[in-house]
PDB file of N, CA and C in Angstrom:
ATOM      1  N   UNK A   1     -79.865   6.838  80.503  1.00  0.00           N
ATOM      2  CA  UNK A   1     -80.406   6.053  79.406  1.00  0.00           C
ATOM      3  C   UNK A   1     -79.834   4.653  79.474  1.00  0.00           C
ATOM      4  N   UNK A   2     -80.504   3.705  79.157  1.00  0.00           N
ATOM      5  CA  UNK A   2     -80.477   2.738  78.745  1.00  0.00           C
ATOM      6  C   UNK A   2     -78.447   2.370  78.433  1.00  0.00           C
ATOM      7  N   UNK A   3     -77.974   2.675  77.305  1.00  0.00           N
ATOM      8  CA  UNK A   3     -77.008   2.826  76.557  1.00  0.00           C
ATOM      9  C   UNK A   3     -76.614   3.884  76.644  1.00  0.00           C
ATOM     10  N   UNK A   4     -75.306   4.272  77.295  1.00  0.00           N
ATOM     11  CA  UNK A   4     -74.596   5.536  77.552  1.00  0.00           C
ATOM     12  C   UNK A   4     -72.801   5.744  76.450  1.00  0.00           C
ATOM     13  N   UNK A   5     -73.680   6.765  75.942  1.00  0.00           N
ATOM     14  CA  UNK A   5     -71.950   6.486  74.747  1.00  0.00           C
ATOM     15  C   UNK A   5     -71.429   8.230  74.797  1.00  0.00           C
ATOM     16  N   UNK A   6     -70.380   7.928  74.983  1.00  0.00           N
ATOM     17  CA  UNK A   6     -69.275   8.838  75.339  1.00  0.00           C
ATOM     18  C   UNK A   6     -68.392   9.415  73.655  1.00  0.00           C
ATOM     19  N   UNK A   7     -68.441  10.888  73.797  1.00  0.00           N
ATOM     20  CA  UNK A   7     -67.413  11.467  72.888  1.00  0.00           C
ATOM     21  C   UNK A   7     -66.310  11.099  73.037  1.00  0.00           C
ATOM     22  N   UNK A   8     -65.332  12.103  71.918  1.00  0.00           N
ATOM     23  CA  UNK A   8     -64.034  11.756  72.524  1.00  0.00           C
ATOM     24  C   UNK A   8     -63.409  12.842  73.383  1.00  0.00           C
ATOM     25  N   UNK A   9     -64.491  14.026  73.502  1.00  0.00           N
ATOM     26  CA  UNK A   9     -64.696  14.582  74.854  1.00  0.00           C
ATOM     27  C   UNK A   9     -64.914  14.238  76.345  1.00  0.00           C
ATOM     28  N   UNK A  10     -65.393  13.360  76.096  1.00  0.00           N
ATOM     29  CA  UNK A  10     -66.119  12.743  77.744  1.00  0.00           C
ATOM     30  C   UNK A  10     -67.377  12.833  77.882  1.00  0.00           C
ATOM     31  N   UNK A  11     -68.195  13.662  76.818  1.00  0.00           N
ATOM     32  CA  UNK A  11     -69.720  14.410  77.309  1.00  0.00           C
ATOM     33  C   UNK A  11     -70.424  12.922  77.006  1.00  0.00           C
ATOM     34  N   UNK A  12     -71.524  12.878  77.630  1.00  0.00           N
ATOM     35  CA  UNK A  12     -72.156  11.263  78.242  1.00  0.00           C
ATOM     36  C   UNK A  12     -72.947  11.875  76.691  1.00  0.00           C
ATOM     37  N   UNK A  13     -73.825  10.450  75.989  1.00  0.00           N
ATOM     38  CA  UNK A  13     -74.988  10.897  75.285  1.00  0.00           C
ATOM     39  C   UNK A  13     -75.889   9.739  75.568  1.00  0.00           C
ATOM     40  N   UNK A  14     -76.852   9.717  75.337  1.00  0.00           N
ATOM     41  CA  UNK A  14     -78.001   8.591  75.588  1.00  0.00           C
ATOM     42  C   UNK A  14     -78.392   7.764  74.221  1.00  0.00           C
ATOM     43  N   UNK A  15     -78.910   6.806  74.131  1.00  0.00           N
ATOM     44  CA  UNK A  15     -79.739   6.399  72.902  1.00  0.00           C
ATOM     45  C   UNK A  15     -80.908   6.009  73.222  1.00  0.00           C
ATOM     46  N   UNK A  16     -81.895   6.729  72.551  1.00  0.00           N
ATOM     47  CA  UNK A  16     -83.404   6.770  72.895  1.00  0.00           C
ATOM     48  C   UNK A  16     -83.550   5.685  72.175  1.00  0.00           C
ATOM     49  N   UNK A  17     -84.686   5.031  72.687  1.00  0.00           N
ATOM     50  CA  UNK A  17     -85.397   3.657  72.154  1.00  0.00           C
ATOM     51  C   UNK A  17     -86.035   3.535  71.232  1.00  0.00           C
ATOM     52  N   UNK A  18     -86.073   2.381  70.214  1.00  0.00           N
ATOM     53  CA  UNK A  18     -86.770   2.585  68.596  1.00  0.00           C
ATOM     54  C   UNK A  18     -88.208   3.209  69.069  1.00  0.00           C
ATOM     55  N   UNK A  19     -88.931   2.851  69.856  1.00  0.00           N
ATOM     56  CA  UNK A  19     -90.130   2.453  69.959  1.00  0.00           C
ATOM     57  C   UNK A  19     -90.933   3.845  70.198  1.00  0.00           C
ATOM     58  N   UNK A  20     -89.538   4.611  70.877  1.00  0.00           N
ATOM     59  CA  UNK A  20     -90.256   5.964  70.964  1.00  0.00           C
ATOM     60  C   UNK A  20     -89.665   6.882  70.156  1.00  0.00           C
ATOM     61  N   UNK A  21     -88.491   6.739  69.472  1.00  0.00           N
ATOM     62  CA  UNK A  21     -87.426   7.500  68.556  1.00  0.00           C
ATOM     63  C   UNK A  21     -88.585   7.645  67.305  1.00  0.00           C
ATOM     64  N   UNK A  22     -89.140   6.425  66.991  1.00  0.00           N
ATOM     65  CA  UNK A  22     -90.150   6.079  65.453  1.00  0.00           C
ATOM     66  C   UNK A  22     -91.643   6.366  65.740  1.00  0.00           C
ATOM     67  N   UNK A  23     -92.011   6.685  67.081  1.00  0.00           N
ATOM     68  CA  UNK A  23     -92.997   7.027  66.799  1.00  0.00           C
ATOM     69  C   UNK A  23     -94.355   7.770  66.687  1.00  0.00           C
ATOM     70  N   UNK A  24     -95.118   7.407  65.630  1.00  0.00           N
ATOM     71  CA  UNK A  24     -95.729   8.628  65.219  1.00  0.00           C
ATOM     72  C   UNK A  24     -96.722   9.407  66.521  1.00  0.00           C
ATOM     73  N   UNK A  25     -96.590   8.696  66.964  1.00  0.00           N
ATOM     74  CA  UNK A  25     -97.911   9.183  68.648  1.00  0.00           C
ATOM     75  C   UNK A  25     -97.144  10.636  69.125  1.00  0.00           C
ATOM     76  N   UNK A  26     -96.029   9.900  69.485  1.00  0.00           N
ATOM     77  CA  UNK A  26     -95.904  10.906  70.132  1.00  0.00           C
ATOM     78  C   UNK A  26     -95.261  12.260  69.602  1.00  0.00           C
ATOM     79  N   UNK A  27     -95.268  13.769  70.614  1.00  0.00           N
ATOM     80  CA  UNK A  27     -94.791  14.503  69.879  1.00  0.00           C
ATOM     81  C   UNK A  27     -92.985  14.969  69.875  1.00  0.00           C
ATOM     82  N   UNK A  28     -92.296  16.014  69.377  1.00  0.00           N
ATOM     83  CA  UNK A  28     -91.206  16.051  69.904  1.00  0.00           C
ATOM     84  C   UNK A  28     -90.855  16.036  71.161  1.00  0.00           C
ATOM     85  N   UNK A  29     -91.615  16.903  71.770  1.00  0.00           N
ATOM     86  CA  UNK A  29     -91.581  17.463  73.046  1.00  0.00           C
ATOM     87  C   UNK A  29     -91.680  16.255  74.112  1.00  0.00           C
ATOM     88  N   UNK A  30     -92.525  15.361  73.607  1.00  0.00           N
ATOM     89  CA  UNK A  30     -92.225  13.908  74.201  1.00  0.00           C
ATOM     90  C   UNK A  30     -91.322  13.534  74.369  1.00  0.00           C
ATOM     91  N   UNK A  31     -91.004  13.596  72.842  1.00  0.00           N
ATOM     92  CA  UNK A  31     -89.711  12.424  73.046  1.00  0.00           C
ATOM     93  C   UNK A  31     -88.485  13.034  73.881  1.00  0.00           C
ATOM     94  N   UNK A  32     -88.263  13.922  74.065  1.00  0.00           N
ATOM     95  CA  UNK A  32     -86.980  14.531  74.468  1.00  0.00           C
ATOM     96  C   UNK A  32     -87.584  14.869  76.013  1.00  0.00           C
ATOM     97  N   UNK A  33     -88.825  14.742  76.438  1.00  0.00           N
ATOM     98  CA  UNK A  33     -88.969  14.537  77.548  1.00  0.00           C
ATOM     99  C   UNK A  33     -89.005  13.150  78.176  1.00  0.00           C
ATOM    100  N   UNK A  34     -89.227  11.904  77.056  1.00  0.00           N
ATOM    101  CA  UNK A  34     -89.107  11.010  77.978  1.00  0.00           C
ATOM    102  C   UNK A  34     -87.499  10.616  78.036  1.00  0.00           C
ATOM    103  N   UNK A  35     -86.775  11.143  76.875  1.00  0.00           N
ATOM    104  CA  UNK A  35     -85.374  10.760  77.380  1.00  0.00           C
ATOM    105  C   UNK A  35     -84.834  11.192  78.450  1.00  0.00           C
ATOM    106  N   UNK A  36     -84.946  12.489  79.126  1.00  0.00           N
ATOM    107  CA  UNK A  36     -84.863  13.424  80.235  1.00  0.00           C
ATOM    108  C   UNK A  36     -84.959  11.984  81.581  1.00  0.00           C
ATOM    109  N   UNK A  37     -86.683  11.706  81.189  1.00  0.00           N
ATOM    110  CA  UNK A  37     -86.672  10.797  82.287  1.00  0.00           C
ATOM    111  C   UNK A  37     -86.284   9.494  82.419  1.00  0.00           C
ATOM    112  N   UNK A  38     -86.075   9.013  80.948  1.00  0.00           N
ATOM    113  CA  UNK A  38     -85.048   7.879  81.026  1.00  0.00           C
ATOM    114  C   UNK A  38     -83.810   8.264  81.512  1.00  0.00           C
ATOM    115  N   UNK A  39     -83.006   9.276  81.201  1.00  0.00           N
ATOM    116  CA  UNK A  39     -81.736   9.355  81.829  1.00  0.00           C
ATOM    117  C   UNK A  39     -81.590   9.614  83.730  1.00  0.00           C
ATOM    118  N   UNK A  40     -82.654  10.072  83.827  1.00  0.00           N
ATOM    119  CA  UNK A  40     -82.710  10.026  85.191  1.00  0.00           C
ATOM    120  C   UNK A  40     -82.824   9.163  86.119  1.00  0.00           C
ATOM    121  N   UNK A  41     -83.774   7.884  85.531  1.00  0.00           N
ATOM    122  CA  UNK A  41     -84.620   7.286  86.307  1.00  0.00           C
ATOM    123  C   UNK A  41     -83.424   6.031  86.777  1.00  0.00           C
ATOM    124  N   UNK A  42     -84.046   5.628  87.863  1.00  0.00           N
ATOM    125  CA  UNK A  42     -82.697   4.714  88.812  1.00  0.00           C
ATOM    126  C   UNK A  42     -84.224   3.680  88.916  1.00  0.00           C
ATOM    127  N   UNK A  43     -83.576   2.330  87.972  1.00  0.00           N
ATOM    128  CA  UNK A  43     -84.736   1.208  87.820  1.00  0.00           C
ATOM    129  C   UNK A  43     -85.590   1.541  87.396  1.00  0.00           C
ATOM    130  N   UNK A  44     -85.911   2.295  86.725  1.00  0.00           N
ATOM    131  CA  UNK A  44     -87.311   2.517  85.951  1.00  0.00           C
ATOM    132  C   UNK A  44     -87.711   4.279  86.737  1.00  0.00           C
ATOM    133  N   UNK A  45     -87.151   4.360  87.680  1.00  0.00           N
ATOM    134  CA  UNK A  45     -88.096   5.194  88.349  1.00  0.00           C
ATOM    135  C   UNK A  45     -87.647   6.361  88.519  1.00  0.00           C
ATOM    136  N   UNK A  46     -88.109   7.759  88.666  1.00  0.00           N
ATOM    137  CA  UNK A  46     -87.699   8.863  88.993  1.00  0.00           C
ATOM    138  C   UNK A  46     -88.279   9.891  89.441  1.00  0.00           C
ATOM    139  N   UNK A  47     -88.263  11.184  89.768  1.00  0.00           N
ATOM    140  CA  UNK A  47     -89.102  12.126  90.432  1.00  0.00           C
ATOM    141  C   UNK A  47     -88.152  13.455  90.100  1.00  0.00           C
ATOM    142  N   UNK A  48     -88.149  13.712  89.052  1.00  0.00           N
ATOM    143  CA  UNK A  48     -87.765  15.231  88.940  1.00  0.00           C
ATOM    144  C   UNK A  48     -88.983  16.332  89.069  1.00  0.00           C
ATOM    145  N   UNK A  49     -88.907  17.580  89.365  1.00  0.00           N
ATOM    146  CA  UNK A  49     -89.921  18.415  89.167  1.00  0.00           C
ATOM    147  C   UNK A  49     -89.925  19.140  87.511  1.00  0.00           C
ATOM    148  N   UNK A  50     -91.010  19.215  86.962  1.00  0.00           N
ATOM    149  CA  UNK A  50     -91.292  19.773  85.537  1.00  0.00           C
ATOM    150  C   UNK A  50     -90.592  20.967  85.475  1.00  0.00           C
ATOM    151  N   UNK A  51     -90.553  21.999  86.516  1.00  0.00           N
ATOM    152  CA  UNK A  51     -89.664  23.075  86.248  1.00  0.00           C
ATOM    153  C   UNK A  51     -88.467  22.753  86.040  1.00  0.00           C
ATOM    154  N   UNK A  52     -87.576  21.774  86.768  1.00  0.00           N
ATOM    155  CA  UNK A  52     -86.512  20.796  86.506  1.00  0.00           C
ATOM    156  C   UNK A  52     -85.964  20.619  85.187  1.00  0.00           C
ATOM    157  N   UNK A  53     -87.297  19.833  84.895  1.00  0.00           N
ATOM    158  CA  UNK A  53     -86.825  19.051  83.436  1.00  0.00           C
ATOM    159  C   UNK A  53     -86.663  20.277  82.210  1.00  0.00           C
ATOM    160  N   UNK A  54     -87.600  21.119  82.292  1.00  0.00           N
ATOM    161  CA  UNK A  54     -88.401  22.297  81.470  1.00  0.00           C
ATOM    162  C   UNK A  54     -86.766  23.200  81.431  1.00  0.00           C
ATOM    163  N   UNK A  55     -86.373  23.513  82.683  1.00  0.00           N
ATOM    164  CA  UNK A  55     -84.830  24.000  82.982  1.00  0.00           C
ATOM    165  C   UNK A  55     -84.109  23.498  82.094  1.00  0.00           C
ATOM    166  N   UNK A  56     -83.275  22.249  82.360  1.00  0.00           N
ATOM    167  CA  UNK A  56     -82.642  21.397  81.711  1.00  0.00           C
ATOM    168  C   UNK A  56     -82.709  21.360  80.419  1.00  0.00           C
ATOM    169  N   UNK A  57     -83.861  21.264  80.214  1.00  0.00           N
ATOM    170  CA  UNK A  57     -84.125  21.069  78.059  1.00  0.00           C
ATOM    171  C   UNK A  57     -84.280  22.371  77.646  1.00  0.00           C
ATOM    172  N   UNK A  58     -84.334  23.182  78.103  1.00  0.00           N
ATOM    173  CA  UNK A  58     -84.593  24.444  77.899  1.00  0.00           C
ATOM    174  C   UNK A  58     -85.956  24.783  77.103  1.00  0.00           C
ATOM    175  N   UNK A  59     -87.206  23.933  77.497  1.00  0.00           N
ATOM    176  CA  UNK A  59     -88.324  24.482  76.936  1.00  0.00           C
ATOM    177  C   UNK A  59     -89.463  24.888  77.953  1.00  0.00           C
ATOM    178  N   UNK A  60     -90.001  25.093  78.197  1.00  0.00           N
ATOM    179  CA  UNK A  60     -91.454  25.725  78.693  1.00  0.00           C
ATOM    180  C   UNK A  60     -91.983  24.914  79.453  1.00  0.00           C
ATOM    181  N   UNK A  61     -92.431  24.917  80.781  1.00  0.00           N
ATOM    182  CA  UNK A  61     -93.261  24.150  81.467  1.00  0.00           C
ATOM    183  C   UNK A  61     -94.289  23.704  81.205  1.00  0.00           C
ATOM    184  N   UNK A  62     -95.108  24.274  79.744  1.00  0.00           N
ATOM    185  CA  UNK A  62     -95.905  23.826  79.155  1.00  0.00           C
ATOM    186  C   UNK A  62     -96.000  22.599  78.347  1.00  0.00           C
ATOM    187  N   UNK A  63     -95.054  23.077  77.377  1.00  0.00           N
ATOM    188  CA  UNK A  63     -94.597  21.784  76.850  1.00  0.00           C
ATOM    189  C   UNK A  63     -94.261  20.795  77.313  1.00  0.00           C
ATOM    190  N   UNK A  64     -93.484  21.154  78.732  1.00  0.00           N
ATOM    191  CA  UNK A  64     -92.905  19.651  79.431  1.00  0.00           C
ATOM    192  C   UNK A  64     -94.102  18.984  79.914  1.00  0.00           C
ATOM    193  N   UNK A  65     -95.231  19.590  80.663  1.00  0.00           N
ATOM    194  CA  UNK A  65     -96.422  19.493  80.952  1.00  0.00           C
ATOM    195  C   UNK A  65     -97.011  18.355  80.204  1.00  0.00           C
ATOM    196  N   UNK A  66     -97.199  19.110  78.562  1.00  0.00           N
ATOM    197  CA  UNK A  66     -97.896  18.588  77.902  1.00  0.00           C
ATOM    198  C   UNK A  66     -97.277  17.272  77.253  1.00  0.00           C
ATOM    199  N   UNK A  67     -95.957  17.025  77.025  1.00  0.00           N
ATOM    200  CA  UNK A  67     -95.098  15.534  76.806  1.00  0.00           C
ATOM    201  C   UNK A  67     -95.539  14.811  77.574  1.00  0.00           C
ATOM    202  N   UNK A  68     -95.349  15.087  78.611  1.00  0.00           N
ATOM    203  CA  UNK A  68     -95.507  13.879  80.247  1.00  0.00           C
ATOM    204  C   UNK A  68     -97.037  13.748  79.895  1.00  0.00           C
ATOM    205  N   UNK A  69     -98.491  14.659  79.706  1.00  0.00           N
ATOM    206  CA  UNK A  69     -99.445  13.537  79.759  1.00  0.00           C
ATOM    207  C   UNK A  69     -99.583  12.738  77.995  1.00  0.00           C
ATOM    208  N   UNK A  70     -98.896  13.212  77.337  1.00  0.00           N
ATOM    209  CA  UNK A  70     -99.027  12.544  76.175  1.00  0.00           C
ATOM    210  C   UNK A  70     -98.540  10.903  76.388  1.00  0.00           C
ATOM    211  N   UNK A  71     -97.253  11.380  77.268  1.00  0.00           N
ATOM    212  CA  UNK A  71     -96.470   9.962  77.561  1.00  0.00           C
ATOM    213  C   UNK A  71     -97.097   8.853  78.188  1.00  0.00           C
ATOM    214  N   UNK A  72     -97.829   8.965  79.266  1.00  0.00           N
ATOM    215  CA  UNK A  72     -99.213   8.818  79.905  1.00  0.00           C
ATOM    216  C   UNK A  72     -99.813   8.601  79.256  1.00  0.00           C
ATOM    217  N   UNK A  73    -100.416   8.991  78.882  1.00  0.00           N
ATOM    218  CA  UNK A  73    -101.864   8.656  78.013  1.00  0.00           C
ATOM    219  C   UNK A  73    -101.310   7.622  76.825  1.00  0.00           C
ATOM    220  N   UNK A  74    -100.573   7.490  76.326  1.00  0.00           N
ATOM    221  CA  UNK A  74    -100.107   6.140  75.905  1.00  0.00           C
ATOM    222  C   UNK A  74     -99.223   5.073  76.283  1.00  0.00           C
ATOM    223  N   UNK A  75     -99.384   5.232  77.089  1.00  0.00           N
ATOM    224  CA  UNK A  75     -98.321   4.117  77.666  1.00  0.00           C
ATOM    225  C   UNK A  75     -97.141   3.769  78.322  1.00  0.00           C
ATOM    226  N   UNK A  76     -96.116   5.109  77.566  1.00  0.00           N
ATOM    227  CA  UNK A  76     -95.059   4.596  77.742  1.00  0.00           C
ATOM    228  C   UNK A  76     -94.561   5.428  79.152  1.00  0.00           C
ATOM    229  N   UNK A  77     -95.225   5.984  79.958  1.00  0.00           N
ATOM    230  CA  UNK A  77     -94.862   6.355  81.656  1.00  0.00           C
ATOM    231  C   UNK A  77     -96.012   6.117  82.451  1.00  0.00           C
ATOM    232  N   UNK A  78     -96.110   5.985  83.686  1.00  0.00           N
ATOM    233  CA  UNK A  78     -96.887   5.779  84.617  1.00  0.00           C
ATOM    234  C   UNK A  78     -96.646   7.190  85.452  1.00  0.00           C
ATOM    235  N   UNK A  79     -97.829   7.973  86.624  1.00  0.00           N
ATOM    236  CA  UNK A  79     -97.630   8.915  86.926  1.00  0.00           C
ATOM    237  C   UNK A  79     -98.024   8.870  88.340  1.00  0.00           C
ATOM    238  N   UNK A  80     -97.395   8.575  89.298  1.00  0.00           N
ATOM    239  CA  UNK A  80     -98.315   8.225  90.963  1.00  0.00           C
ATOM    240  C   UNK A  80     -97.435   9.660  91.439  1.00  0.00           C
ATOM    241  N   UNK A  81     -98.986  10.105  92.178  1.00  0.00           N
ATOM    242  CA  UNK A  81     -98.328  11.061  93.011  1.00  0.00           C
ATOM    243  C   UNK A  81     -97.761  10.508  94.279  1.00  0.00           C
ATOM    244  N   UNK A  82     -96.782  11.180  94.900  1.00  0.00           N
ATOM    245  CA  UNK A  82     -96.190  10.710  96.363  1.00  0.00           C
ATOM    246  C   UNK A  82     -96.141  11.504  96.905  1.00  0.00           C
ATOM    247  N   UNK A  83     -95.607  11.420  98.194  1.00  0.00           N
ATOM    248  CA  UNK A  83     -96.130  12.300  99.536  1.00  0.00           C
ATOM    249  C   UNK A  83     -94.443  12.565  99.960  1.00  0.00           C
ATOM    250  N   UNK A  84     -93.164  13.484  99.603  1.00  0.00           N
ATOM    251  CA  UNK A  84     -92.327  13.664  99.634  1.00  0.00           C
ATOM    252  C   UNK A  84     -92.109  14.889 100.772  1.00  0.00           C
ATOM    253  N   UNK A  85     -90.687  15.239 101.026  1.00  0.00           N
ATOM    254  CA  UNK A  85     -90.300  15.963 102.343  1.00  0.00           C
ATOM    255  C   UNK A  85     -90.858  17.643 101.870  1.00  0.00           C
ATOM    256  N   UNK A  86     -91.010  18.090 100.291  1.00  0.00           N
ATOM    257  CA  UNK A  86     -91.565  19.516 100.149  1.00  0.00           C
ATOM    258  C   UNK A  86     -93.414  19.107  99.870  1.00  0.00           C
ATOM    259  N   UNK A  87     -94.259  18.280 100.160  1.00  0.00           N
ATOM    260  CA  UNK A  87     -95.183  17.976  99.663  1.00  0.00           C
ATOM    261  C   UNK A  87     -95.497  17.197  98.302  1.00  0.00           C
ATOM    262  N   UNK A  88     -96.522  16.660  98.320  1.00  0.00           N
ATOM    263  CA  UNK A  88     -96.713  15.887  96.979  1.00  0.00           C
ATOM    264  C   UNK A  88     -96.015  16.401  95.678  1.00  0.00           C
ATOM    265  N   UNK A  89     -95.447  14.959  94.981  1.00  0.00           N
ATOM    266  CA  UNK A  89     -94.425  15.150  94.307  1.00  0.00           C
ATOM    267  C   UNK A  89     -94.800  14.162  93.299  1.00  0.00           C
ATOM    268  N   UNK A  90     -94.606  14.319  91.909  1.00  0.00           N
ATOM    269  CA  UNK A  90     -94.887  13.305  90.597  1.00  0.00           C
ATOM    270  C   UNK A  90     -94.218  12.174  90.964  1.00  0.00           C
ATOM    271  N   UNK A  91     -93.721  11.214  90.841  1.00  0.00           N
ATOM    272  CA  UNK A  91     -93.273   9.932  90.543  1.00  0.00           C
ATOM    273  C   UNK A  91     -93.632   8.946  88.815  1.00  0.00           C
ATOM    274  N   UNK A  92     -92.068   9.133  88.238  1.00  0.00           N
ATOM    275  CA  UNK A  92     -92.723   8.645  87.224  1.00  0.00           C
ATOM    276  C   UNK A  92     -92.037   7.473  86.859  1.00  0.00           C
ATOM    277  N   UNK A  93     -92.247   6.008  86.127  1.00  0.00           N
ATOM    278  CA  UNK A  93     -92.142   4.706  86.273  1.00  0.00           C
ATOM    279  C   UNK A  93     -92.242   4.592  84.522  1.00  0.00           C
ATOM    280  N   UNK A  94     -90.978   4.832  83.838  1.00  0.00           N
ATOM    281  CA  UNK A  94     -91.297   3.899  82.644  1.00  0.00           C
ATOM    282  C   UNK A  94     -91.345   2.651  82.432  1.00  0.00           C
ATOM    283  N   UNK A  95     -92.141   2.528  81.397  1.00  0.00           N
ATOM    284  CA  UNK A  95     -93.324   1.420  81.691  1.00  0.00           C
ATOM    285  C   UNK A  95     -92.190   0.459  80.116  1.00  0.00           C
ATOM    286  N   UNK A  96     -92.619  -0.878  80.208  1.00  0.00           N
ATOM    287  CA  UNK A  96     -92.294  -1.931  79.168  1.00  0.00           C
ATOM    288  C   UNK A  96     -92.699  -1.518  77.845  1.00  0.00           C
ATOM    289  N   UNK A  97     -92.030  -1.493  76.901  1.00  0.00           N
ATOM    290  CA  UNK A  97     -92.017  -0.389  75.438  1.00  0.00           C
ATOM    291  C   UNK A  97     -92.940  -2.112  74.914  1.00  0.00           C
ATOM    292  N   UNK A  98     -93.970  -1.477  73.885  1.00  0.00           N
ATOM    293  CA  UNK A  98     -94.320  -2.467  73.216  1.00  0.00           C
ATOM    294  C   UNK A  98     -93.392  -2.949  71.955  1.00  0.00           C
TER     295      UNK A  98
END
């Protein structure tokens, strides 16, 4: 993420962005999927697999599914497929928050 703030444990936490924290578009499942890929992404960019992320957050490949085209479909990720060493692979590019 963006802003990385630390307990007084050590455990990393992120701060999600107003733009998607406030809003009404999107759903939960969004939002906690695009933080996933904000925390991942190196310059904007990243390529986890949905079973990955779905792992990690501990929800359903469905849901993760269904965040990512919500995220898409408004704006705030871009989705190019690429041609990677196990076969075509998502690539995703967050995009400039309005």
């Amino acid at each position: 993420m963006h802003d990385t703030i630390r307990d007084e444990r050590g455990f990393k936490f992120g701060k999600l962005p107003t733009q998607v924290r406030h809003s009404k578009i999107l759903s939960s499942d969004a939002k906690v999927v695009y933080a996933e890929l904000d925390d991942r992404a190196k310059e904007g960019v990243c390529f986890p697999g949905q079973k990955r992320i779905a792992t990690d957050l501990g929800i359903s490949i469905f849901r993760v599914n269904r965040g990512i085209k919500l995220l898409a479909k408004e704006k705030f990720i871009r989705i190019e497929k690429k041609i990677g060493r196990k076969g075509l692979r998502n690539e995703y590019t967050l995009l400039r928050l309005p």
